[in-house]
Protein backbone atom coordinates (compact mmCIF):
# COMPACT_ATOMS: atom_id res chain seq x y z
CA UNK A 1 -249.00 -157.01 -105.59
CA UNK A 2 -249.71 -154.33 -103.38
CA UNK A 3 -249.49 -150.84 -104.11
CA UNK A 4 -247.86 -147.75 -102.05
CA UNK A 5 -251.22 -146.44 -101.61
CA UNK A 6 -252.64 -149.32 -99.91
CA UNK A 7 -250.04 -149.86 -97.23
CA UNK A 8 -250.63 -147.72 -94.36
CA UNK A 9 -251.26 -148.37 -90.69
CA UNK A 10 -254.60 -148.48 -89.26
CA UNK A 11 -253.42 -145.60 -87.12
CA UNK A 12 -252.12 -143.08 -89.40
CA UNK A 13 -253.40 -139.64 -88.42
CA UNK A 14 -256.10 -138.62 -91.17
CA UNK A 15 -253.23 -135.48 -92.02
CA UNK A 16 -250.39 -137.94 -92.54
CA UNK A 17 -252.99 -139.70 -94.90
CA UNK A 18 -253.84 -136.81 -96.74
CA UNK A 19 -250.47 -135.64 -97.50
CA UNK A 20 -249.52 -139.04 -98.07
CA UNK A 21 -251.88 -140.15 -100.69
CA UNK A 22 -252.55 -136.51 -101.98
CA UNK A 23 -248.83 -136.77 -102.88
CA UNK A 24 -248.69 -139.78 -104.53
CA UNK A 25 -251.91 -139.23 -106.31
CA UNK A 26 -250.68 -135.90 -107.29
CA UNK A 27 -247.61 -137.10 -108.86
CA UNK A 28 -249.65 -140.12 -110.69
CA UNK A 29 -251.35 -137.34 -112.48
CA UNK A 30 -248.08 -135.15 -113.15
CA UNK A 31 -246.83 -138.46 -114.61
CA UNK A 32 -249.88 -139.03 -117.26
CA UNK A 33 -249.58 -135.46 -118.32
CA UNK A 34 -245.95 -136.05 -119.07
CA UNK A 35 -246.50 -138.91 -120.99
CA UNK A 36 -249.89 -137.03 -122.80
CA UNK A 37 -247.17 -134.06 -123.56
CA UNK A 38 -245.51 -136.90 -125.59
CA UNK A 39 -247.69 -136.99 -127.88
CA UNK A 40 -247.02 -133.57 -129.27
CA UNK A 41 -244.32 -134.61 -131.74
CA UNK A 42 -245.29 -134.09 -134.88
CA UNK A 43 -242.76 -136.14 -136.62
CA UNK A 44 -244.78 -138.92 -134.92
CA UNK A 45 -248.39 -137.88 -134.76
CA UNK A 46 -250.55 -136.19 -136.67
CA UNK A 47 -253.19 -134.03 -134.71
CA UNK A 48 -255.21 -130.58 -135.20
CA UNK A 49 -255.86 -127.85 -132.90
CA UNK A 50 -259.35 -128.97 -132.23
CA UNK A 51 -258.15 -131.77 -130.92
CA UNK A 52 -255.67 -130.31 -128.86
CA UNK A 53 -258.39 -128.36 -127.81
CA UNK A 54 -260.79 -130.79 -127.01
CA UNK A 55 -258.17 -132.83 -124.59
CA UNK A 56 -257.62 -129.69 -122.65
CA UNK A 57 -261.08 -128.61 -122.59
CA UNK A 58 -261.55 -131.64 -120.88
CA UNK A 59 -258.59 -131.78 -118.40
CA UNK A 60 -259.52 -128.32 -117.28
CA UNK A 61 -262.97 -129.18 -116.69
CA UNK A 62 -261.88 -131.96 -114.68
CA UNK A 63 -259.53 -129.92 -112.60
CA UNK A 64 -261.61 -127.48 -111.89
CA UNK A 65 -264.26 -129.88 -110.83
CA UNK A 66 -261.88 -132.14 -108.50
CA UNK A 67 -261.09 -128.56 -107.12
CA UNK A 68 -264.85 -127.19 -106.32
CA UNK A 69 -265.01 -129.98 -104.33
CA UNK A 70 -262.29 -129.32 -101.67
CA UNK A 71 -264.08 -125.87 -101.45
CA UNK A 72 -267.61 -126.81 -101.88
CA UNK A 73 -268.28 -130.06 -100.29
CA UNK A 74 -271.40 -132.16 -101.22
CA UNK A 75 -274.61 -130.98 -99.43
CA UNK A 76 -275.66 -133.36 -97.11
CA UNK A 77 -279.56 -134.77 -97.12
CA UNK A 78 -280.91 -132.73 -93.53
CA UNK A 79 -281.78 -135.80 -91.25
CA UNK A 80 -283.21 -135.69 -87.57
């Protein structure tokens, strides 16, 4: 089975791609947080603030690395 992301013409204008799959990828991740949030019923789970810590520690490392690298692109290796 395919997926959305995969179907696109070979044509699509490197924009239209970006918003496209930016989009859908963006909303993927919405989703997951969503369904993380769920797990903040207590009458369900049992957690402590370190862990609730320790999950957003890491999501907001992650964010804020997928972000430096819109701004600050890898180096490239100098070649003649």
């Amino acid at each position: 089975m395919e997926t959305k992301e995969k179907q696109s013409p070979s044509n699509e204008h490197p924009r239209d791609r970006f918003k496209r799959l930016a989009t859908l990828r963006t909303n993927g991740v919405l989703k997951r947080l969503k369904v993380l949030s769920n797990c903040s019923n207590r009458n369900i789970y049992e957690y402590e603030e370190q862990d609730i810590e320790k999950i957003f520690d890491e999501i907001e490392r992650k964010v804020k690395e997928a972000k430096a690298k819109f701004h600050f692109p890898k180096k490239r290796e100098f070649k003649l």
